[in-house]
N, C-alpha and C. Protein backbone atom coordinates (compact mmCIF):
# COMPACT_ATOMS: atom_id res chain seq x y z
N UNK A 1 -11.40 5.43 -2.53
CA UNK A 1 -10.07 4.87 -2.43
C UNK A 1 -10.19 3.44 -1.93
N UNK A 2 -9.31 2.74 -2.05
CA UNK A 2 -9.53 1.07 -2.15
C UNK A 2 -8.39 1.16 -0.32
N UNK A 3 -8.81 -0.14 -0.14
CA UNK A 3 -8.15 -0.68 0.77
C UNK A 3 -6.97 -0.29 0.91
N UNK A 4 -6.61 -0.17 2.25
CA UNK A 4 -4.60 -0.32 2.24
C UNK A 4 -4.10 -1.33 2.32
N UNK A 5 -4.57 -2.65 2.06
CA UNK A 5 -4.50 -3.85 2.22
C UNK A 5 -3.30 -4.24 1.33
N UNK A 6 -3.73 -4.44 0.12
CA UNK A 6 -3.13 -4.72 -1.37
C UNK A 6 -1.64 -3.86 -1.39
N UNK A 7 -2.42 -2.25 -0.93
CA UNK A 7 -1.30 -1.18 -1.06
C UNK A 7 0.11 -1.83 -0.58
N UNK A 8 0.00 -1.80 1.49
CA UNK A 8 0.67 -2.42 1.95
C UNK A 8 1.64 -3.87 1.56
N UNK A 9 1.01 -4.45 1.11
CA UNK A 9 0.91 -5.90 1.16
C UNK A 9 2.11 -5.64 -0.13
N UNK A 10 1.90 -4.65 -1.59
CA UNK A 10 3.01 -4.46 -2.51
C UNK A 10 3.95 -3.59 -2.08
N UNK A 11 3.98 -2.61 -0.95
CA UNK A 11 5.17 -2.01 -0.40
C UNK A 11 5.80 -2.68 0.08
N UNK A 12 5.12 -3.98 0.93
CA UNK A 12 6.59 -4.74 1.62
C UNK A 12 7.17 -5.57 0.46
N UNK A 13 6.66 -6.57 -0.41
CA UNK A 13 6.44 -6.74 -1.48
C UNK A 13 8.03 -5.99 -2.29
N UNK A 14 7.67 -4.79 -2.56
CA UNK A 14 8.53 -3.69 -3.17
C UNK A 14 10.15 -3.94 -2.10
N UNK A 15 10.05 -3.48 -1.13
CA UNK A 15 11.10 -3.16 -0.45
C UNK A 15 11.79 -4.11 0.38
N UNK A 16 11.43 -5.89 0.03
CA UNK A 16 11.86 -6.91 0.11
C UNK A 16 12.48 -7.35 -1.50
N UNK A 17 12.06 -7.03 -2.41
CA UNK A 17 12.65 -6.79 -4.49
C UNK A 17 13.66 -5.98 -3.95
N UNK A 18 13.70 -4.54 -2.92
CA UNK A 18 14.81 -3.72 -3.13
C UNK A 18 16.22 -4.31 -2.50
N UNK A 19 15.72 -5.14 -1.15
CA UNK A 19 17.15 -5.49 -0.96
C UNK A 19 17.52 -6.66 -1.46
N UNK A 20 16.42 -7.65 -2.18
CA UNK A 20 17.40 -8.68 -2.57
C UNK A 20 18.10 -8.60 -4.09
N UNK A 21 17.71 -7.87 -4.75
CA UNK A 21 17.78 -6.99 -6.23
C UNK A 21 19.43 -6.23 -5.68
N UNK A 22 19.51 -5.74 -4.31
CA UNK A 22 20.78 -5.09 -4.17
C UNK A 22 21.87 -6.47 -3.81
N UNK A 23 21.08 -7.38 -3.05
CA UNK A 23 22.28 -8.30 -3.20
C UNK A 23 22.81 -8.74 -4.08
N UNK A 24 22.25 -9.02 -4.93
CA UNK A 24 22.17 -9.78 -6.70
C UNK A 24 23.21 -8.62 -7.11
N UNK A 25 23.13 -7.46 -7.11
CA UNK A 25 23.64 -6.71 -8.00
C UNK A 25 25.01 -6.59 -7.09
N UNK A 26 25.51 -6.82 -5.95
CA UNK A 26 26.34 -6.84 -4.88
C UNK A 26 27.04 -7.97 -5.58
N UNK A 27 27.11 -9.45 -5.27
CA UNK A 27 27.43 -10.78 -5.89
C UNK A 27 27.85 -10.69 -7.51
N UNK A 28 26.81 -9.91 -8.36
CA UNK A 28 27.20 -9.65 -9.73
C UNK A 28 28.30 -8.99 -9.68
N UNK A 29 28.39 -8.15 -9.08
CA UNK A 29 29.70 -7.13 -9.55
C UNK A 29 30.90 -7.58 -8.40
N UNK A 30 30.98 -8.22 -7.91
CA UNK A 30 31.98 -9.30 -7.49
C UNK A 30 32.91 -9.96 -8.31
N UNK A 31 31.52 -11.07 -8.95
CA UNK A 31 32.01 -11.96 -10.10
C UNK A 31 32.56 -11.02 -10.95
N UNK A 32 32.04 -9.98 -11.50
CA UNK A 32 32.59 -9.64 -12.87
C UNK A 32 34.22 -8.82 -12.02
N UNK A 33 34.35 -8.46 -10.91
CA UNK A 33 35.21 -7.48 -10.75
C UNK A 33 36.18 -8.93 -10.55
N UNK A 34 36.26 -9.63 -9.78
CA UNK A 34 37.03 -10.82 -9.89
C UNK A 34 37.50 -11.82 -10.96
N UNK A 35 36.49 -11.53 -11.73
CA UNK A 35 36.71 -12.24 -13.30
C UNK A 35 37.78 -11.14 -13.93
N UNK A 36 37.90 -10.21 -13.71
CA UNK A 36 38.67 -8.90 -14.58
C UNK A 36 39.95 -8.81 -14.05
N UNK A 37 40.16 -9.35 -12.50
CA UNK A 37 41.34 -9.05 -11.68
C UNK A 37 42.06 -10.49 -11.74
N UNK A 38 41.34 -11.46 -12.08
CA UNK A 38 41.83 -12.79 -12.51
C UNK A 38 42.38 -13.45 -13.60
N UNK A 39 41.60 -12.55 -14.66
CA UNK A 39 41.41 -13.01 -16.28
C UNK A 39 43.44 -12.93 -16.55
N UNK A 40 43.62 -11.91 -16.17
CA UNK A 40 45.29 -11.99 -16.85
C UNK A 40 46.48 -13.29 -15.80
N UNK A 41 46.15 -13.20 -14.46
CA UNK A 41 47.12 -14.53 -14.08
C UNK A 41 46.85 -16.27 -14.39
N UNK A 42 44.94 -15.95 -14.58
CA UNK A 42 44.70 -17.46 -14.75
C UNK A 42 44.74 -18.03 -16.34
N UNK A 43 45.22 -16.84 -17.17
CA UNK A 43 45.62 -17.21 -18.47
C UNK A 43 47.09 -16.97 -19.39
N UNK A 44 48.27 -17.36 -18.01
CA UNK A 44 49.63 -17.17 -18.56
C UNK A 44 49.69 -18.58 -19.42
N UNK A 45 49.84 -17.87 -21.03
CA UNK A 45 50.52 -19.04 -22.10
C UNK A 45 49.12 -19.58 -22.51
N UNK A 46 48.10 -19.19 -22.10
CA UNK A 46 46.51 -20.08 -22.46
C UNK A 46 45.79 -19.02 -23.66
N UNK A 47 45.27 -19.46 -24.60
CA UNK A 47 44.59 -18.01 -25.40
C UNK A 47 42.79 -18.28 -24.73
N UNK A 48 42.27 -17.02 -24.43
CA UNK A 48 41.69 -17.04 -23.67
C UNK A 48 40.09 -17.13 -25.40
N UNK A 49 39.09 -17.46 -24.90
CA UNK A 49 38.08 -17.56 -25.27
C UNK A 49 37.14 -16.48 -25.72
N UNK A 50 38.12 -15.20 -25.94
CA UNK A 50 37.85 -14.08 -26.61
C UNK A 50 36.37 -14.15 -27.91
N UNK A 51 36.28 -14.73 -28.31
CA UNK A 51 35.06 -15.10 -29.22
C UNK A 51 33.71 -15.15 -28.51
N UNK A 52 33.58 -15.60 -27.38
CA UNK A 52 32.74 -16.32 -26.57
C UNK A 52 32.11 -14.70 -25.86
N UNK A 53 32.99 -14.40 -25.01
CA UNK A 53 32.98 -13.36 -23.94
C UNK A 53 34.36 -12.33 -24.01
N UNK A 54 34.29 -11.40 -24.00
CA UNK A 54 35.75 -10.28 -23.79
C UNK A 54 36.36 -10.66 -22.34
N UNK A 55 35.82 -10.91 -21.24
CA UNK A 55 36.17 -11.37 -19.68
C UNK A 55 36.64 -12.58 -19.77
N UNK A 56 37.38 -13.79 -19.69
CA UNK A 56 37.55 -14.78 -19.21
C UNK A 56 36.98 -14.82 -18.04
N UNK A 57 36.31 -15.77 -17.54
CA UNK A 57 35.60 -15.75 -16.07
C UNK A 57 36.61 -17.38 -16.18
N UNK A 58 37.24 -17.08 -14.64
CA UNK A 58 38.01 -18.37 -13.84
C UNK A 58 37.34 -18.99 -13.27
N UNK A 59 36.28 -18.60 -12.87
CA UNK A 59 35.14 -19.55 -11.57
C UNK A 59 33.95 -19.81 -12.84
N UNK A 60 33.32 -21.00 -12.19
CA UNK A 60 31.89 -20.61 -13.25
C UNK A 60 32.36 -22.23 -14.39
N UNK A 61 31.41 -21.67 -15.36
CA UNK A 61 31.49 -22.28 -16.31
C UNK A 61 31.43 -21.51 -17.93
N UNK A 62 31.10 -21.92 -18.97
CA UNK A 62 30.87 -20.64 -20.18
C UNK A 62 29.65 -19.71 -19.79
N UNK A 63 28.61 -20.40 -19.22
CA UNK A 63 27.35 -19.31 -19.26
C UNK A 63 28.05 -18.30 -18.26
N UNK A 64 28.69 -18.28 -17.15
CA UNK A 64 28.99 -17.73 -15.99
C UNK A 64 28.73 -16.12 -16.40
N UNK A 65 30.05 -15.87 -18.01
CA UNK A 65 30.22 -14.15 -18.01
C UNK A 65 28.77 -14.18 -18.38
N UNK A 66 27.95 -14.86 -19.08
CA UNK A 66 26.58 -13.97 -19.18
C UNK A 66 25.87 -13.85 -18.44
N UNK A 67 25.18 -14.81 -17.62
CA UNK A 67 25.07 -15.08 -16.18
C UNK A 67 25.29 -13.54 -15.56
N UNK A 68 26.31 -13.54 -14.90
CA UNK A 68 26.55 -12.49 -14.13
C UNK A 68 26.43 -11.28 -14.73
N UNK A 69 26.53 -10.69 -16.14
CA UNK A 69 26.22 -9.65 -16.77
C UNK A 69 24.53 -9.28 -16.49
N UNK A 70 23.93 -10.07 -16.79
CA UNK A 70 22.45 -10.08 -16.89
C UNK A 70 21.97 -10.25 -15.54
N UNK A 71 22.57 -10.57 -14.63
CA UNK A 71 22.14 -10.45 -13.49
C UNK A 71 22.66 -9.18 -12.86
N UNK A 72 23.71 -8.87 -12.89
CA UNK A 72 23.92 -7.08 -13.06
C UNK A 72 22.82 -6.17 -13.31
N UNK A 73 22.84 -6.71 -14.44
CA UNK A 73 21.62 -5.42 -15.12
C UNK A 73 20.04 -5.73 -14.19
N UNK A 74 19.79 -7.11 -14.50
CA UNK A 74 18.90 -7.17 -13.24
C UNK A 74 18.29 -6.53 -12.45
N UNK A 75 19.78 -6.84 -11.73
CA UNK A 75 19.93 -6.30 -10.26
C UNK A 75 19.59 -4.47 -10.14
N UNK A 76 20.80 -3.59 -11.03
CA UNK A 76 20.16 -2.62 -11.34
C UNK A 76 19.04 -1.92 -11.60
N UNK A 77 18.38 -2.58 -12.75
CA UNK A 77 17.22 -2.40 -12.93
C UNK A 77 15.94 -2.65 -11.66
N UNK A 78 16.15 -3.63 -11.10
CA UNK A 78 15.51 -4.08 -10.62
C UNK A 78 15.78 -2.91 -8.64
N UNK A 79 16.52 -2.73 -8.53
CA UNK A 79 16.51 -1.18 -7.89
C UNK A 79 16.17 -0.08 -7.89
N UNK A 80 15.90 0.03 -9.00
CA UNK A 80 15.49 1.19 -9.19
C UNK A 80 14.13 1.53 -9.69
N UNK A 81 13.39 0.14 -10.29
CA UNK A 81 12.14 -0.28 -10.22
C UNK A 81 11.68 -0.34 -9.13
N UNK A 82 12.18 -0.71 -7.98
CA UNK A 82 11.84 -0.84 -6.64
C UNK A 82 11.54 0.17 -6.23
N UNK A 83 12.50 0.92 -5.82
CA UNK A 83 12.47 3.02 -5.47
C UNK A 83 11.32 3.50 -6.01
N UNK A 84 11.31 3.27 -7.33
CA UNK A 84 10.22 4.60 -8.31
C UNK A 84 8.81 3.69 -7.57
N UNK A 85 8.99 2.53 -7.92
CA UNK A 85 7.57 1.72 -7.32
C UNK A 85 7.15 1.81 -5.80
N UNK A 86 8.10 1.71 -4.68
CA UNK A 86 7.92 2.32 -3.57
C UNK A 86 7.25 3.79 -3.19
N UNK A 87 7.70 4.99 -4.17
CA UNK A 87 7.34 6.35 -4.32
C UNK A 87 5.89 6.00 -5.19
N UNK A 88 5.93 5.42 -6.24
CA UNK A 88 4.41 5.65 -6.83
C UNK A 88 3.13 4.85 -5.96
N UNK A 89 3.46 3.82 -5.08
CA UNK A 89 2.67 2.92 -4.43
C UNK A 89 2.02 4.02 -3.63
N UNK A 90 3.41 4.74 -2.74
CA UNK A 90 2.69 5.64 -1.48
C UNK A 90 2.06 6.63 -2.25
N UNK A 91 2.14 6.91 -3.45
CA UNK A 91 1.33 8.22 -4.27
C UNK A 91 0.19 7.55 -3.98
N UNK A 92 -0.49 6.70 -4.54
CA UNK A 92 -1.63 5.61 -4.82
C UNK A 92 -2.50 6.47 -6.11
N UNK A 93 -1.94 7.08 -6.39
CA UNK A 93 -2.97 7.35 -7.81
C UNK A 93 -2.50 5.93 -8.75
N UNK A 94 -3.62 6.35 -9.55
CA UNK A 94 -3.82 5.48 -10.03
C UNK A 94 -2.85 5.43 -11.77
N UNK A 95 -2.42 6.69 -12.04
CA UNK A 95 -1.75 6.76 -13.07
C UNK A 95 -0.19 5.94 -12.76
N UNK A 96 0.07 7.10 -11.59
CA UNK A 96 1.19 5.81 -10.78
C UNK A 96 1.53 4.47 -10.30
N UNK A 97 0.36 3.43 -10.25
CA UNK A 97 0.31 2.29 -10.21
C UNK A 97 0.42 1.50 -11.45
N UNK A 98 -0.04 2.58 -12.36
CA UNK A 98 -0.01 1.94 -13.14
C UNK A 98 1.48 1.94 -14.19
N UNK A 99 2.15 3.04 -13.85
CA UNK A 99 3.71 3.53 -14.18
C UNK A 99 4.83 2.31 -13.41
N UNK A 100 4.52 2.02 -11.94
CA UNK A 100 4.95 0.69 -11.43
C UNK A 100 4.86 -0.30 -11.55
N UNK A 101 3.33 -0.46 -12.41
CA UNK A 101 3.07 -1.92 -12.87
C UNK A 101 3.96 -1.98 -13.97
N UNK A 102 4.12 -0.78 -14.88
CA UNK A 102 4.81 -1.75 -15.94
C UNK A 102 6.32 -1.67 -16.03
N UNK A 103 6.77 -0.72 -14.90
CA UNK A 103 7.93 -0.82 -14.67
C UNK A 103 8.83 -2.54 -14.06
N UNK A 104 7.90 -2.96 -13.48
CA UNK A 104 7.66 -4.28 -12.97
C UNK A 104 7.76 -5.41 -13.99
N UNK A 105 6.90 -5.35 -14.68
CA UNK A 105 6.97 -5.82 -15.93
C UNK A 105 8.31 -5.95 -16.56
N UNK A 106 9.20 -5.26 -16.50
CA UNK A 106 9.87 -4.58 -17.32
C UNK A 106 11.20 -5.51 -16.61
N UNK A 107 11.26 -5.05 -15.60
CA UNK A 107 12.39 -5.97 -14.41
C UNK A 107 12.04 -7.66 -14.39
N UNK A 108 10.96 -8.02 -14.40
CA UNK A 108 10.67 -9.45 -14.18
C UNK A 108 11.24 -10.25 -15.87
N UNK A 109 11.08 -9.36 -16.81
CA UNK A 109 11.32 -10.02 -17.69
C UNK A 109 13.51 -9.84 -17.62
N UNK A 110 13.68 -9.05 -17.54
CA UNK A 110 15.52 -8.97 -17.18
C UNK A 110 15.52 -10.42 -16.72
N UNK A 111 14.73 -9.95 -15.07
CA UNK A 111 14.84 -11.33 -13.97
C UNK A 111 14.91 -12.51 -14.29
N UNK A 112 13.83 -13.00 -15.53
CA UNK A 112 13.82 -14.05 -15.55
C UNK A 112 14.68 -14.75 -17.04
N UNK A 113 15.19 -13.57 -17.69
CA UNK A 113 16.46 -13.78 -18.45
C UNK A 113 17.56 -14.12 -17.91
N UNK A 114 18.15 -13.67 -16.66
CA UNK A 114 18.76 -14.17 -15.75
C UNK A 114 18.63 -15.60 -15.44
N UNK A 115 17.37 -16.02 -14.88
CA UNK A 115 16.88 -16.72 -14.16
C UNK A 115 17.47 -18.15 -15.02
N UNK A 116 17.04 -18.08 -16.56
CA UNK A 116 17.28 -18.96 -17.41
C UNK A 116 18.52 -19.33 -17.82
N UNK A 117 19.77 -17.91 -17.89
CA UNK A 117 21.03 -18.27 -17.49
C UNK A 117 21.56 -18.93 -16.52
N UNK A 118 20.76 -18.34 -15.17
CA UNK A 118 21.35 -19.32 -14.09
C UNK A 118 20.87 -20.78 -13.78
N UNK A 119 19.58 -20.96 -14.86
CA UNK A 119 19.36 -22.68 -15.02
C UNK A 119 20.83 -23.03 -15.67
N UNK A 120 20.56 -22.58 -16.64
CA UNK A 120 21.79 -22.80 -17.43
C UNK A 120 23.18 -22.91 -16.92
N UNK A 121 23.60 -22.34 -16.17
CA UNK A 121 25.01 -22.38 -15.23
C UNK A 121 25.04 -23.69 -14.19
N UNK A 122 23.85 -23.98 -13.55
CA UNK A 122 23.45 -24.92 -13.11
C UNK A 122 23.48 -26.12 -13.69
N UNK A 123 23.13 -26.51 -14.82
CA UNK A 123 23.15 -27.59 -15.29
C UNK A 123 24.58 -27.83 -16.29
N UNK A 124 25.27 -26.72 -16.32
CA UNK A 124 26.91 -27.32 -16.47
C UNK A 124 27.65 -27.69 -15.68
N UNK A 125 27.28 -27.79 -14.62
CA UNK A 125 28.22 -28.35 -13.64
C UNK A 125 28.83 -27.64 -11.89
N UNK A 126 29.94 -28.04 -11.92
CA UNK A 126 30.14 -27.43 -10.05
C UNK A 126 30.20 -26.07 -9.97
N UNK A 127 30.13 -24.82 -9.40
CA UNK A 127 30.39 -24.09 -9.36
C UNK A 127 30.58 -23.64 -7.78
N UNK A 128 31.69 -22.19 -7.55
CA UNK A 128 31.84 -22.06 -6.51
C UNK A 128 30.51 -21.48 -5.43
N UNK A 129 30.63 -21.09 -4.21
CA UNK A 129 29.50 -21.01 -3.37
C UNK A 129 29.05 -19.23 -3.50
N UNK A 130 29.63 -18.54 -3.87
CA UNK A 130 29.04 -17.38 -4.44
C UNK A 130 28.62 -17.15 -5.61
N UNK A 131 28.61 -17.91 -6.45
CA UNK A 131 27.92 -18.38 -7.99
C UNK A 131 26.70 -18.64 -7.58
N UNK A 132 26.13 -19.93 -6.57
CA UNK A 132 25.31 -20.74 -5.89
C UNK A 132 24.29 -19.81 -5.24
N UNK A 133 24.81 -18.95 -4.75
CA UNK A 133 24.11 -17.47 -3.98
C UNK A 133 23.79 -16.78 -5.02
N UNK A 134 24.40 -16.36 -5.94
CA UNK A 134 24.02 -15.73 -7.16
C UNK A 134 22.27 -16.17 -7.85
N UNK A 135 22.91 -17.47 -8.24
CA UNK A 135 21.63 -18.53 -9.22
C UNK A 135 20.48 -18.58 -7.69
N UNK A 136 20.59 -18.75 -6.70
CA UNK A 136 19.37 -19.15 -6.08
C UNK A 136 18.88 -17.81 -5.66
N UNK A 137 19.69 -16.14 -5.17
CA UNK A 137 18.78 -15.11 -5.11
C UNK A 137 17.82 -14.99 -6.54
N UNK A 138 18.61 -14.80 -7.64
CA UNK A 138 17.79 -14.69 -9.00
C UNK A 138 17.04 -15.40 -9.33
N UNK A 139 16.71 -16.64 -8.73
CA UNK A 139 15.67 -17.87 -9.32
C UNK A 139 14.39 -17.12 -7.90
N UNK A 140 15.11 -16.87 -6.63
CA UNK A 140 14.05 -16.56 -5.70
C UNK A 140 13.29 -14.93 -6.28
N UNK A 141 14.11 -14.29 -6.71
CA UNK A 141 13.69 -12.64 -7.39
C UNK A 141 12.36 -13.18 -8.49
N UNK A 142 13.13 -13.90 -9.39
CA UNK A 142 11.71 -14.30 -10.26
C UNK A 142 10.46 -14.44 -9.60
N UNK A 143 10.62 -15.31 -8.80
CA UNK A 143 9.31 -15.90 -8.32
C UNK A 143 8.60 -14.36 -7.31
N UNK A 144 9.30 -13.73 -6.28
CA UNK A 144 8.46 -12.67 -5.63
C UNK A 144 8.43 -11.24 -6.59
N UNK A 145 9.40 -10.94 -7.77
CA UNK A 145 9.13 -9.91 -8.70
C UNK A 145 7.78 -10.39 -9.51
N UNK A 146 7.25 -11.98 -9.96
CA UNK A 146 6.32 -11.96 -10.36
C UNK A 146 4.94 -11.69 -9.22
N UNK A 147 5.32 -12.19 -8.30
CA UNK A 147 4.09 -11.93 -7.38
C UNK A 147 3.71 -10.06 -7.05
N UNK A 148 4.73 -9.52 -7.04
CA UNK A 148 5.19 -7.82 -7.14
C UNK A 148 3.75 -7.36 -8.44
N UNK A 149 4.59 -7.97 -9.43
CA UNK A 149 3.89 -7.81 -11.10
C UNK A 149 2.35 -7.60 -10.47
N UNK A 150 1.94 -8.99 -10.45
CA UNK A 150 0.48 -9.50 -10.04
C UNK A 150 0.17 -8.51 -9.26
N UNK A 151 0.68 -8.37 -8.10
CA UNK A 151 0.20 -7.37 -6.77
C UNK A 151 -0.39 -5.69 -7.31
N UNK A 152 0.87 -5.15 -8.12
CA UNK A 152 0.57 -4.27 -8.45
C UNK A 152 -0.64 -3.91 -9.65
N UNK A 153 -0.26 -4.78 -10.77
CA UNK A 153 -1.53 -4.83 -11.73
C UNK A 153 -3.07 -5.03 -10.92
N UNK A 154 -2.95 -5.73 -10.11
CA UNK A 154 -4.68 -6.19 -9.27
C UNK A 154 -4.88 -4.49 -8.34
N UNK A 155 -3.83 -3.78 -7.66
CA UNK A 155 -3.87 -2.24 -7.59
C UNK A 155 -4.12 -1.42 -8.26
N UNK A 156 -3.59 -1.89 -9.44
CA UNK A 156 -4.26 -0.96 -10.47
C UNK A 156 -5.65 -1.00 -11.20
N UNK A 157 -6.41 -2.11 -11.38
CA UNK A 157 -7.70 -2.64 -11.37
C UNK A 157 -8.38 -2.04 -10.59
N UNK A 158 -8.37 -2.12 -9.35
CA UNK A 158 -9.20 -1.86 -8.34
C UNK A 158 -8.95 -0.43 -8.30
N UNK A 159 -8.13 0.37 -8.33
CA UNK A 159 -8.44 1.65 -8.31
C UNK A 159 -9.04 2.61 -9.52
N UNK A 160 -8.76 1.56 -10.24
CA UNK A 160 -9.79 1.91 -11.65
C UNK A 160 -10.92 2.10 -11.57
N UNK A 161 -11.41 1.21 -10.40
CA UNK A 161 -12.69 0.44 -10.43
C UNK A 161 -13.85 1.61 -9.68
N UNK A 162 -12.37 2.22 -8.56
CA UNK A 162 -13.02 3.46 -7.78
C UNK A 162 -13.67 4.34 -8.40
């Protein structure tokens, strides 16, 4: 059996993805629940942009409804990748590391679909300060879900190796 080093090192790893993956998905379903409770007063006499998105989003800009959709799912995903990966880490077999690695995989690429929306939201212009919280947890998720990725794949190597 290999070190608990690595092990450790992707459990905290893991269960630092779980709560900021829950904030993201906290903030997402904000926006969208506020975009839904808004969409009918902030469009008396206006035809709303139905082509684009089914939501009118009032805050934001056009990327915003996708933005926050995809960071939803994300976020979801990215919870529950966390959990199963938390449970397969403490397994430490090696079939299971390797079920987390690509579950990982799997979330980083959501993440960083997100990530590229929320460039994108960013570079249209002002947005309010829970948008801002939104785009900078998901740009920070990219960067430690890829280090997650890495962590776990180099776990799975090495216990191969055993």
């Amino acid at each position: 059996m290999a070190s608990g080093g690595p092990k450790s090192l992707a459990s905290g790893l893991l269960f630092l993805n779980l709560i900021l993956y829950a904030v993201v998905a906290i903030i997402a379903g904000w926006a969208i629940n506020y975009s839904i409770d808004e969409s009918e007063s902030s469009l008396k006499g206006v035809s709303p942009p139905v082509r684009l998105f089914p939501i009118y989003f009032p805050i934001g800009n056009l990327a915003t409804g996708f933005f926050a959709i995809f960071a939803l799912l994300a976020g979801v995903v990215g919870i529950s990748t966390s959990i199963t990966g938390l449970h397969d880490v403490s397994q430490g077999y090696p079939a299971n590391m390797m079920s987390a690695a690509a579950a990982s995989v799997v979330t980083w690429t959501l993440t960083l679909l997100a990530m590229g929306l929320a460039c994108k939201e960013i570079s249209g212009g002002w947005r309010p300060p829970s948008l801002r919280a939104l785009e900078s947890f998901t740009i920070i998720l990219a960067l430690t879900q890829l280090l997650c990725v890495g962590l776990l794949h180099a776990q799975t190597l090495n216990l191969s190796d055993d």
